[in-house]
Protein backbone atom coordinates (compact mmCIF):
# COMPACT_ATOMS: atom_id res chain seq x y z
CA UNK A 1 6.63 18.48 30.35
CA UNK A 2 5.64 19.28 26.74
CA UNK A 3 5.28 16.72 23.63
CA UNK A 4 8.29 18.25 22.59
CA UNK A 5 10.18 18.40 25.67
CA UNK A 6 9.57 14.72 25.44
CA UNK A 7 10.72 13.85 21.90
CA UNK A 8 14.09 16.35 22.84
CA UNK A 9 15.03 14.29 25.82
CA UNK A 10 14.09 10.93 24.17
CA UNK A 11 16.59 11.68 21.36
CA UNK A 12 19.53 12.58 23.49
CA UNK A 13 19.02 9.85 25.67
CA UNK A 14 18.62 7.39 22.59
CA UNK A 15 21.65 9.20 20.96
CA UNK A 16 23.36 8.44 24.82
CA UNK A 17 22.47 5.05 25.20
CA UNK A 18 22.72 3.90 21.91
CA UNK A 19 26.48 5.55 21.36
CA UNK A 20 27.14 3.53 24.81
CA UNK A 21 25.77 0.23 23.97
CA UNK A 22 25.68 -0.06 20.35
CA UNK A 23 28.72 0.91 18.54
CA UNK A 24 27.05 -0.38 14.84
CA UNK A 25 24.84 2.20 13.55
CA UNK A 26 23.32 0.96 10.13
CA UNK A 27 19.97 0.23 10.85
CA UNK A 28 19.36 -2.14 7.82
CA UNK A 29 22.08 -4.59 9.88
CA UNK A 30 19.48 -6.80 11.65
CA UNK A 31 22.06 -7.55 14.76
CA UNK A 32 22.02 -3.42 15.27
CA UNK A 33 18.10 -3.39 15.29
CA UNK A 34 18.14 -6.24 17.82
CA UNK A 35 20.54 -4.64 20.07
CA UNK A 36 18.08 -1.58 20.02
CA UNK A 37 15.15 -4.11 21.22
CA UNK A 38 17.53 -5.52 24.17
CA UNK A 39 18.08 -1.75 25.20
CA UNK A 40 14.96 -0.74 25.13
CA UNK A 41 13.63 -4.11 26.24
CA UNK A 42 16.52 -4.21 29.75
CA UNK A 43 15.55 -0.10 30.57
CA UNK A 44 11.88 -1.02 30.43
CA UNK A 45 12.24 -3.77 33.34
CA UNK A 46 14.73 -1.22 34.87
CA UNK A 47 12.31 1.50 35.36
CA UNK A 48 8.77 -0.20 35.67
CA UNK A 49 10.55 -2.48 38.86
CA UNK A 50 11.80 1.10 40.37
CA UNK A 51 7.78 2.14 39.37
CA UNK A 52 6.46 -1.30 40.63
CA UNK A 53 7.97 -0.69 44.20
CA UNK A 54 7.61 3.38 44.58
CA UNK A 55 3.79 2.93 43.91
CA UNK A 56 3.79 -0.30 46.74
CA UNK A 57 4.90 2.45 48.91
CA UNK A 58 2.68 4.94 48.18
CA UNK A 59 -0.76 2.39 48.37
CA UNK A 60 0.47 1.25 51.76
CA UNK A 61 0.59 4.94 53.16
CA UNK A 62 -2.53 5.80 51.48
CA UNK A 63 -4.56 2.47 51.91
CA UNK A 64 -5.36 2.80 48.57
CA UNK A 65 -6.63 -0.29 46.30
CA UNK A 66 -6.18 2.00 43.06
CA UNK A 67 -2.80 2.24 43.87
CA UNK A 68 -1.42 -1.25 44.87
CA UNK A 69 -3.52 -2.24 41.51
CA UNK A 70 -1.24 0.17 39.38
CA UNK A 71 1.65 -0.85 40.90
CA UNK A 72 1.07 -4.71 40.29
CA UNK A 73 -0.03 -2.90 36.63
CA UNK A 74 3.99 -1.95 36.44
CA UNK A 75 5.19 -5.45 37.78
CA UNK A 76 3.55 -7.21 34.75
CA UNK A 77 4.95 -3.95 32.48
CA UNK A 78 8.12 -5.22 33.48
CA UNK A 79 7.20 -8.89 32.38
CA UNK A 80 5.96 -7.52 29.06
CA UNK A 81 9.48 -5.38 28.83
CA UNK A 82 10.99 -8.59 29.48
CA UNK A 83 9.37 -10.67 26.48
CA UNK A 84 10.19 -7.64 24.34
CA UNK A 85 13.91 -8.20 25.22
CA UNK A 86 13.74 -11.96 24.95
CA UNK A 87 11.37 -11.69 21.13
CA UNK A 88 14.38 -9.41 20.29
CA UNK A 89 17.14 -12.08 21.25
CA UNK A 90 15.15 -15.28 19.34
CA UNK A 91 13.99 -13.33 16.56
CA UNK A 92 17.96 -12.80 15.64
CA UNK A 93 18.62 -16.30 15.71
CA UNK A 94 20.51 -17.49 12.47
CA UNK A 95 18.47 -19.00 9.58
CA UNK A 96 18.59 -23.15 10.39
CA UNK A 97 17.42 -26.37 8.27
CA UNK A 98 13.89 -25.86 10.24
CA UNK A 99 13.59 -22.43 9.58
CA UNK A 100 15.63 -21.85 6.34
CA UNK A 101 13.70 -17.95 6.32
CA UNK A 102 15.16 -17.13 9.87
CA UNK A 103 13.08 -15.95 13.03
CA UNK A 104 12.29 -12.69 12.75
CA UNK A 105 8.55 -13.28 13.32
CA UNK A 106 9.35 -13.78 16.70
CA UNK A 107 9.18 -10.22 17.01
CA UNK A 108 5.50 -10.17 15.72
CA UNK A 109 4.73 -12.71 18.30
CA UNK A 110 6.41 -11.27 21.47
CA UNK A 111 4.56 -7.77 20.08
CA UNK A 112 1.42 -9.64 20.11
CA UNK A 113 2.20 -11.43 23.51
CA UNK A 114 2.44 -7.33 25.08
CA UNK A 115 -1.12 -6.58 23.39
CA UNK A 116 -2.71 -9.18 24.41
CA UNK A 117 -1.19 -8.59 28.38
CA UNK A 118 -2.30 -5.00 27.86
CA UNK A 119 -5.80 -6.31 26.96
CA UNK A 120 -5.94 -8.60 30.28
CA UNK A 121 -4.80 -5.52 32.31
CA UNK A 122 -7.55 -3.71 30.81
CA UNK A 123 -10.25 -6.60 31.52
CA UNK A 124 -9.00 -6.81 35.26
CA UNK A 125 -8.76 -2.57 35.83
CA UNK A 126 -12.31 -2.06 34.41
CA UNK A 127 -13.45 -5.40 36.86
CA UNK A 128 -11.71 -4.14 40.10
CA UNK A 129 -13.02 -0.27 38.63
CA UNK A 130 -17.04 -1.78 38.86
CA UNK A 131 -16.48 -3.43 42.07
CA UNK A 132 -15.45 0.06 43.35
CA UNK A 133 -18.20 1.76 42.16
CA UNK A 134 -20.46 -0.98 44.10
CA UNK A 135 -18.34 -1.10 47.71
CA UNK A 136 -16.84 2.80 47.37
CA UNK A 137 -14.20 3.48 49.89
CA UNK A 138 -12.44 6.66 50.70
CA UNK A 139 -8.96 7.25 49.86
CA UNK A 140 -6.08 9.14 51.80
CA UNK A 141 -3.02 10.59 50.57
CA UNK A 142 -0.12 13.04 51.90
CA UNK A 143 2.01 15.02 49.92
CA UNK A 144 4.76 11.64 49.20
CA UNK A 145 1.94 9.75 47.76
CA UNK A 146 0.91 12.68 45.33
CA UNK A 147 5.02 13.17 44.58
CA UNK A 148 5.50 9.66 44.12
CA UNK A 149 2.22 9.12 40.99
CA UNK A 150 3.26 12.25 39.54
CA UNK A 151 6.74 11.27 39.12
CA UNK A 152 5.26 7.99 37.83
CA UNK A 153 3.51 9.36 35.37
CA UNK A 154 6.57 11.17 34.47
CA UNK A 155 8.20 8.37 34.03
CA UNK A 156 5.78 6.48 32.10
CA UNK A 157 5.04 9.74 29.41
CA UNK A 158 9.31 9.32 29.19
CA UNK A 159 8.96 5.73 28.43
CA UNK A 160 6.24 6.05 26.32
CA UNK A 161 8.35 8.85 24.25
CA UNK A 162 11.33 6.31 24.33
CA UNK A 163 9.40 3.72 22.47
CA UNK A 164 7.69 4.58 20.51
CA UNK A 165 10.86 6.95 19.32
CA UNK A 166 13.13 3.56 18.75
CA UNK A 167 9.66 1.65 17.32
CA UNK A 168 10.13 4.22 14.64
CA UNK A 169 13.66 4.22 14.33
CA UNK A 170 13.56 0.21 13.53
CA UNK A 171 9.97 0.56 12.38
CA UNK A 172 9.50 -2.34 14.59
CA UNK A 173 5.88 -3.26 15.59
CA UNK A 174 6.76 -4.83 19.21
CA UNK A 175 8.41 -1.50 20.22
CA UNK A 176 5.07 0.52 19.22
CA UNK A 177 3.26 -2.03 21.38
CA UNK A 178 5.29 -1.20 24.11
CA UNK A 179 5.10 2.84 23.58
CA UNK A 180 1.33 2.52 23.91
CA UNK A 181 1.37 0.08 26.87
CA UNK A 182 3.61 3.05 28.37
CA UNK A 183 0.76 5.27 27.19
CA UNK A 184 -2.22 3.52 28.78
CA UNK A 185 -0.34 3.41 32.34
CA UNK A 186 0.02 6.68 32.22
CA UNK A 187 -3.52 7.89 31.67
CA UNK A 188 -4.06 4.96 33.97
CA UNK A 189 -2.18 6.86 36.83
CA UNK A 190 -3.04 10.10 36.26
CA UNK A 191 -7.02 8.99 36.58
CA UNK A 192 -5.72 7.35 39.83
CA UNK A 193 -3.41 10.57 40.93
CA UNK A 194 -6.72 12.72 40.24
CA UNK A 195 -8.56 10.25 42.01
CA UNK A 196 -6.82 10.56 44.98
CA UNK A 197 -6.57 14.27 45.19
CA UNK A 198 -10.27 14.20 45.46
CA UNK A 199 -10.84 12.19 47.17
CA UNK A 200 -8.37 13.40 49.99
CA UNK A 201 -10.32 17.00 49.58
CA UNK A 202 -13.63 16.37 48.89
CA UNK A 203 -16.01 13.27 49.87
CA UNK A 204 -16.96 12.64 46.43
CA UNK A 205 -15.09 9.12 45.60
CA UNK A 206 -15.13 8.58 41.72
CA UNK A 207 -12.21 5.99 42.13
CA UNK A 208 -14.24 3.57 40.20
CA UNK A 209 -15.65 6.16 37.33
CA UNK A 210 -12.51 6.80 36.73
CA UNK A 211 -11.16 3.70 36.78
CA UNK A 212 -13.59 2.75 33.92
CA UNK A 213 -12.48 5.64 31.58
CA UNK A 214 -8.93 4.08 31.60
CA UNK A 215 -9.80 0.81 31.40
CA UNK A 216 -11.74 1.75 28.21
CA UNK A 217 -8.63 3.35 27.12
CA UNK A 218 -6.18 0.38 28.02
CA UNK A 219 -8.57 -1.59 25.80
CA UNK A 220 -8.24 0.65 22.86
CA UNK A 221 -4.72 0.34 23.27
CA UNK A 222 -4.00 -3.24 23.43
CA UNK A 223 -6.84 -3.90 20.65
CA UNK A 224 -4.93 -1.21 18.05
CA UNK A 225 -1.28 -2.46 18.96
CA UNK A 226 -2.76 -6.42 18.56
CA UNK A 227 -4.08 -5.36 15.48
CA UNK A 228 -0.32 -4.31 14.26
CA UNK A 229 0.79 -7.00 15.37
CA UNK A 230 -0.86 -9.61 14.30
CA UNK A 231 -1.49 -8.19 10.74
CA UNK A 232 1.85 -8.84 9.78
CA UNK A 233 1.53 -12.92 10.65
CA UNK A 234 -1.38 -13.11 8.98
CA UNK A 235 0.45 -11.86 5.67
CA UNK A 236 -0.35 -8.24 5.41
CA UNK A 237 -0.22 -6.38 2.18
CA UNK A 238 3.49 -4.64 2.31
CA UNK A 239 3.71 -0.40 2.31
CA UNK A 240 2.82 0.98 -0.73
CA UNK A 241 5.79 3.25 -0.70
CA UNK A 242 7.86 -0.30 -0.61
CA UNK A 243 6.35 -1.35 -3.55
CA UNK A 244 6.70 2.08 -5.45
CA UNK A 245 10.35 1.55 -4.83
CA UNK A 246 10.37 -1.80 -6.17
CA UNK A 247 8.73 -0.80 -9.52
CA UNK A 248 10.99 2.25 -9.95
CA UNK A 249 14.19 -0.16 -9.56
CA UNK A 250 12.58 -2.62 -12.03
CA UNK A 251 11.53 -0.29 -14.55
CA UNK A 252 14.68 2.05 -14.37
CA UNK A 253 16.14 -0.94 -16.59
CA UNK A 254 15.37 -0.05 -20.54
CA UNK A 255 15.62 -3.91 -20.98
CA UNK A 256 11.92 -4.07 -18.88
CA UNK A 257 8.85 -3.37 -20.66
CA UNK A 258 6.66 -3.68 -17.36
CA UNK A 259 6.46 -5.72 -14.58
CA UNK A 260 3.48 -7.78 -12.77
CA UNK A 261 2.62 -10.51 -10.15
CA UNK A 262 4.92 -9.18 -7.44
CA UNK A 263 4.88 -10.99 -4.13
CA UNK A 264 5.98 -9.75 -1.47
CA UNK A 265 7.26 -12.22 1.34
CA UNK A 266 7.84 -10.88 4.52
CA UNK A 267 9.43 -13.10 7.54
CA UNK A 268 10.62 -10.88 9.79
CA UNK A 269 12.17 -7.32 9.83
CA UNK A 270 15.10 -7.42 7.55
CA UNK A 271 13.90 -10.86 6.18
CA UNK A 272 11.96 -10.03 3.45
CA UNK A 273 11.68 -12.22 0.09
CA UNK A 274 10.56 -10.66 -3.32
CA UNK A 275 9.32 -12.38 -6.53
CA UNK A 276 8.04 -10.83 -9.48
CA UNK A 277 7.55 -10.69 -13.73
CA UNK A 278 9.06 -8.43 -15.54
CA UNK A 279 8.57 -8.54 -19.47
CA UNK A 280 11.06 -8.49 -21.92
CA UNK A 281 11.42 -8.30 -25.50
CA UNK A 282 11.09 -11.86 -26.68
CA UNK A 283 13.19 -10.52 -29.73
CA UNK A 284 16.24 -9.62 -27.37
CA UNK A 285 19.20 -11.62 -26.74
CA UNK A 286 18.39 -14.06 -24.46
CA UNK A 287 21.76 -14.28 -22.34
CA UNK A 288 22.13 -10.20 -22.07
CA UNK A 289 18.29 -10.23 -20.56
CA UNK A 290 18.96 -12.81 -18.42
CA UNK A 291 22.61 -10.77 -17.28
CA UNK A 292 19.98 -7.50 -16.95
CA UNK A 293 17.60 -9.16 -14.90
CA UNK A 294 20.33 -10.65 -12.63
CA UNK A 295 21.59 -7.01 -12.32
CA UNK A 296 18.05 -5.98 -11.25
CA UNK A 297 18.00 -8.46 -8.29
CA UNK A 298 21.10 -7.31 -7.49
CA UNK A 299 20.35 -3.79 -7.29
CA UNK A 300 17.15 -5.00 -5.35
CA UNK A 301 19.14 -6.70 -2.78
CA UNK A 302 21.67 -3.92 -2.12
CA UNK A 303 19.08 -0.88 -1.70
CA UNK A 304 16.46 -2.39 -0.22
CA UNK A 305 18.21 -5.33 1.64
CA UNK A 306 15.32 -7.96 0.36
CA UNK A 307 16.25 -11.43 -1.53
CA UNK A 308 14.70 -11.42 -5.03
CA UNK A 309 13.57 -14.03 -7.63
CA UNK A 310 12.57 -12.56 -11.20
CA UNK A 311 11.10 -14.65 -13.70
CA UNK A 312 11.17 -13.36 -17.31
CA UNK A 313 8.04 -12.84 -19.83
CA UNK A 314 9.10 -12.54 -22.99
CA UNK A 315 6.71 -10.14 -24.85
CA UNK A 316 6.12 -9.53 -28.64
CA UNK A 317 7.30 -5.66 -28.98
CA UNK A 318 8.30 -4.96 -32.37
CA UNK A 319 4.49 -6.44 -34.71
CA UNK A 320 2.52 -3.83 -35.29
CA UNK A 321 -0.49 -6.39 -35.69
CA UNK A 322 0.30 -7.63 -32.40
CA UNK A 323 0.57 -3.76 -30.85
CA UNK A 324 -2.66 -2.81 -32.30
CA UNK A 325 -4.62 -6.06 -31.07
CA UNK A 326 -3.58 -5.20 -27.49
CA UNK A 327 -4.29 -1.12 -27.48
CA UNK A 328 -7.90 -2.87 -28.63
CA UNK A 329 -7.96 -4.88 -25.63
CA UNK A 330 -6.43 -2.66 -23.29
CA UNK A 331 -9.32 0.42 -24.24
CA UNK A 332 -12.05 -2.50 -23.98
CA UNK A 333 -10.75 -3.62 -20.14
CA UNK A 334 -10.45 -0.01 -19.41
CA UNK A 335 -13.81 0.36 -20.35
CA UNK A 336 -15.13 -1.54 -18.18
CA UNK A 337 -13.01 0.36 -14.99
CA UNK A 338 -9.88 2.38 -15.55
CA UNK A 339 -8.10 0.62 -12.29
CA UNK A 340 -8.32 -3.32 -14.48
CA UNK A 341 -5.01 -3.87 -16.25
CA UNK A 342 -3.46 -7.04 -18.37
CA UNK A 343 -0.07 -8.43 -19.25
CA UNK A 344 1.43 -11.56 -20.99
CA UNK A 345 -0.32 -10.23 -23.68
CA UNK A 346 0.26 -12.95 -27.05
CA UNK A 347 -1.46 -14.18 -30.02
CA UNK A 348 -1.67 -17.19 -31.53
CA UNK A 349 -2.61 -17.62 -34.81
CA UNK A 350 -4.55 -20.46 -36.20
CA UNK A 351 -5.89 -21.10 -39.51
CA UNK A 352 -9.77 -20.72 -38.44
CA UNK A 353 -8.87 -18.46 -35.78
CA UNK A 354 -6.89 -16.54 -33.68
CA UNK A 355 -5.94 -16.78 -30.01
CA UNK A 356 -5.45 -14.02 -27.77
CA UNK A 357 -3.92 -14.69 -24.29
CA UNK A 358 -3.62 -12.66 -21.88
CA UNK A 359 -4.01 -12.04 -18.06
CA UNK A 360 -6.30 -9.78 -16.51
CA UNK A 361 -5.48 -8.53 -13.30
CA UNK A 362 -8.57 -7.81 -10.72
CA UNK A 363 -8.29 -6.42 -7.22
CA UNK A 364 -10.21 -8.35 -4.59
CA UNK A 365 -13.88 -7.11 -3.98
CA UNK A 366 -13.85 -5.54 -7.26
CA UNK A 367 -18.01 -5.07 -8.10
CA UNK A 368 -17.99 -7.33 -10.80
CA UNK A 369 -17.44 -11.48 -10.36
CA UNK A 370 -14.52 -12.66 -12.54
CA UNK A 371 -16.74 -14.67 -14.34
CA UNK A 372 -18.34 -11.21 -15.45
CA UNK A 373 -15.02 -9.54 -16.52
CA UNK A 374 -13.89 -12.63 -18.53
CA UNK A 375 -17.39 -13.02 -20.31
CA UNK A 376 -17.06 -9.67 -21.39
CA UNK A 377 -13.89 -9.38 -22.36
CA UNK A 378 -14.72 -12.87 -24.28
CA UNK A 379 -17.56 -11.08 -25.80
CA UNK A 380 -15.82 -7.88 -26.85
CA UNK A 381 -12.84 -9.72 -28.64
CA UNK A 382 -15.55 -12.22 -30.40
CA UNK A 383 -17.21 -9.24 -32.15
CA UNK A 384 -13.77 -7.14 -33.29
CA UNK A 385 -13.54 -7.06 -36.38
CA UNK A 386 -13.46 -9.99 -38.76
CA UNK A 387 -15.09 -12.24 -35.65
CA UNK A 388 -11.86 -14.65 -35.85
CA UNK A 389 -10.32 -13.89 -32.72
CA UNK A 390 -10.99 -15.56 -29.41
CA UNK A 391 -10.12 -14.59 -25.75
CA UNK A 392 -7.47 -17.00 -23.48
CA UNK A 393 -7.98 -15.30 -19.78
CA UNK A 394 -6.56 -15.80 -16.91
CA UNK A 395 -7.82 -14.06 -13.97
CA UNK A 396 -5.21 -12.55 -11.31
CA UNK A 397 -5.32 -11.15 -8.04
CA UNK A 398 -2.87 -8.97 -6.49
CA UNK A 399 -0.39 -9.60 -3.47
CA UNK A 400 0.34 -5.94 -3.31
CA UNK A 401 -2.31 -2.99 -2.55
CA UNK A 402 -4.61 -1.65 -5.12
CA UNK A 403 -7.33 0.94 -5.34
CA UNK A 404 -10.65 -0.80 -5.77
């Protein structure tokens, strides 16, 4: 069957199944994403326990280790489709006094529970593959036996498709885990199914070489989908096209003059918390900028289905003095690397000198210390002219991705 074979009959089954069992279609409803997980999650145990005993059947008639071991691989495949299912039921639990943010992490964690039973799989398959390579042992087969792996692996390249087609759909990263545990017991038969048909025609018996180039794979797998998984707990940077659409909203409004410190909170698929600056004329009427920025979170809320908390800088705009000071600063901190930036930019005048405040903004293992960029910022606004002005800096970091 070709790749796109695969995807053609994964969409008409998903269009099937899901017109069957979900009626709700909007994806951005979080009950209509978990009903996609239980789906998924209850035709996972389905198949791999229809798997699980066809390939019991088939080691018994050929004697074979390799094959008992792949079908005790599909029992636990049906224990990992099972904690998909059950991450998908707790992680759409209602918001409660303990967990005011919801649950949707669970779905991280029961994505991370897969990966790491992938990873064990892929210990024991390259430990049972050495000890064949040390005690070899020949391996029989009929024509059933070969009929019964290839429709496995069948199977498996179907499942694999499935996933990793609804892990898209939801952009869920327990549903990717799954597509490339499907994946790895796939390859994982077919080195087994070619195993065997050499070993019933020839007397080489490479059971265990094989063996080791899947476990190597199976390894590969688990480590990349553990890595997805557990990024996101550990507070991962969101998408950069996210945040693109989060500046365009903002700065659509003619009442913004820019917009900094975003933070992007994520708990969860479709639980996602947003705060941010956004400048504002400190000249403007202070009720109709706060009514603007309420419209922004708003907006924010309805096309991008995040919560959002806006806190408003009020910015001098209309002093020339004031203008000119900052282009000044703003050429010296792009001297010293085009991708530095500042905001909150305001001065304070004194009568033996003059205060300029502002924040610099840094990304992390930028090549200079902060210490550096401040003393030469300090430095440069020391010696402009008249040598009355002194620097205020505060050093920031970004929550959101930036080109270093």
């Amino acid at each position: 069957m070709s790749v796109s074979g695969l995807r053609k009959g994964n969409n008409i089954v998903i269009s099937l199944l899901s017109k069957i069992f979900i009626r709700q279609q909007d994806l951005t409803d979080p009950a209509v994403r978990r009903s996609y997980g239980v789906l998924c999650g209850a035709v996972g145990i389905l198949l791999n326990l229809v798997l699980f005993t066809g390939k019991c059947c088939a080691g018994l008639l050929a004697q074979s280790v390799a094959i008992l071991a792949d079908a005790v691989n599909n029992l636990s495949d049906a224990g990992s489709s099972l904690i998909t299912l059950i991450g998908f039921k707790l992680a759409g639990q209602a918001p409660d006094r303990d967990h005011p943010f919801g649950h949707g992490r669970i779905e991280y964690i029961s994505g991370m529970i897969v990966s790491l039973l992938i990873i064990l799989m892929g210990v024991e398959l390259l430990k049972s593959s050495v000890d064949k390579i040390l005690h070899p042992a020949p391996v029989t087969g009929g024509p059933l036996v070969l009929a019964i792996l290839a429709a496995s692996i069948a199977v498996k390249l179907y499942m694999y498709a499935y996933n990793r087609g609804v892990g898209k759909k939801i952009d869920s990263a327990a549903m990717r885990a799954t597509a490339a545990d499907s994946l790895s017991d796939a390859v994982a038969t077919s080195a087994v199914l070619g195993a065997t048909v050499i070993g019933q025609y020839t007397d080489l018996m490479i059971d265990g070489w094989c063996g080791i180039l899947v476990a190597g794979f199976v390894l590969y797998s688990g480590l990349s989908a553990a890595k997805e998984t557990i990024s996101p707990l550990l507070g991962q940077a969101p998408e950069p096209e996210f945040v693109e659409q989060i500046e365009q909203i903002v700065m659509a409004h003619e009442e913004v003059q820019g917009m900094h410190d975003l933070v992007v909170h994520n708990y969860g698929p479709g639980r996602i918390m947003i705060s941010l600056h956004a400048e504002v004329p400190a000249s403007g009427d202070i009720l109709a900028l706060h009514d603007a920025v309420d419209n922004i979170e708003s907006e924010l809320r309805a096309r991008l289905q995040c919560d959002a908390v806006i806190h408003m800088d009020p910015v001098v705009t209309d002093d020339p003095e004031v203008n000119a000071l900052k282009a000044q600063v703003q050429a010296a901190v792009r001297a010293i690397d085009p991708v530095l930036s500042i905001h909150d930019f305001r001065v304070v005048a004194g009568p033996t000198h003059t205060n300029l405040i502002f924040d610099v903004l840094l990304p992390y293992r930028f090549r200079l210390s902060d210490g550096e960029v401040v003393q030469r910022l300090r430095t440069f606004v020391e010696d402009m002219e008249g040598h009355r002005y002194f620097a205020v800096i505060q050093v920031d970091h970004s929550y959101v991705a930036m080109e270093a």
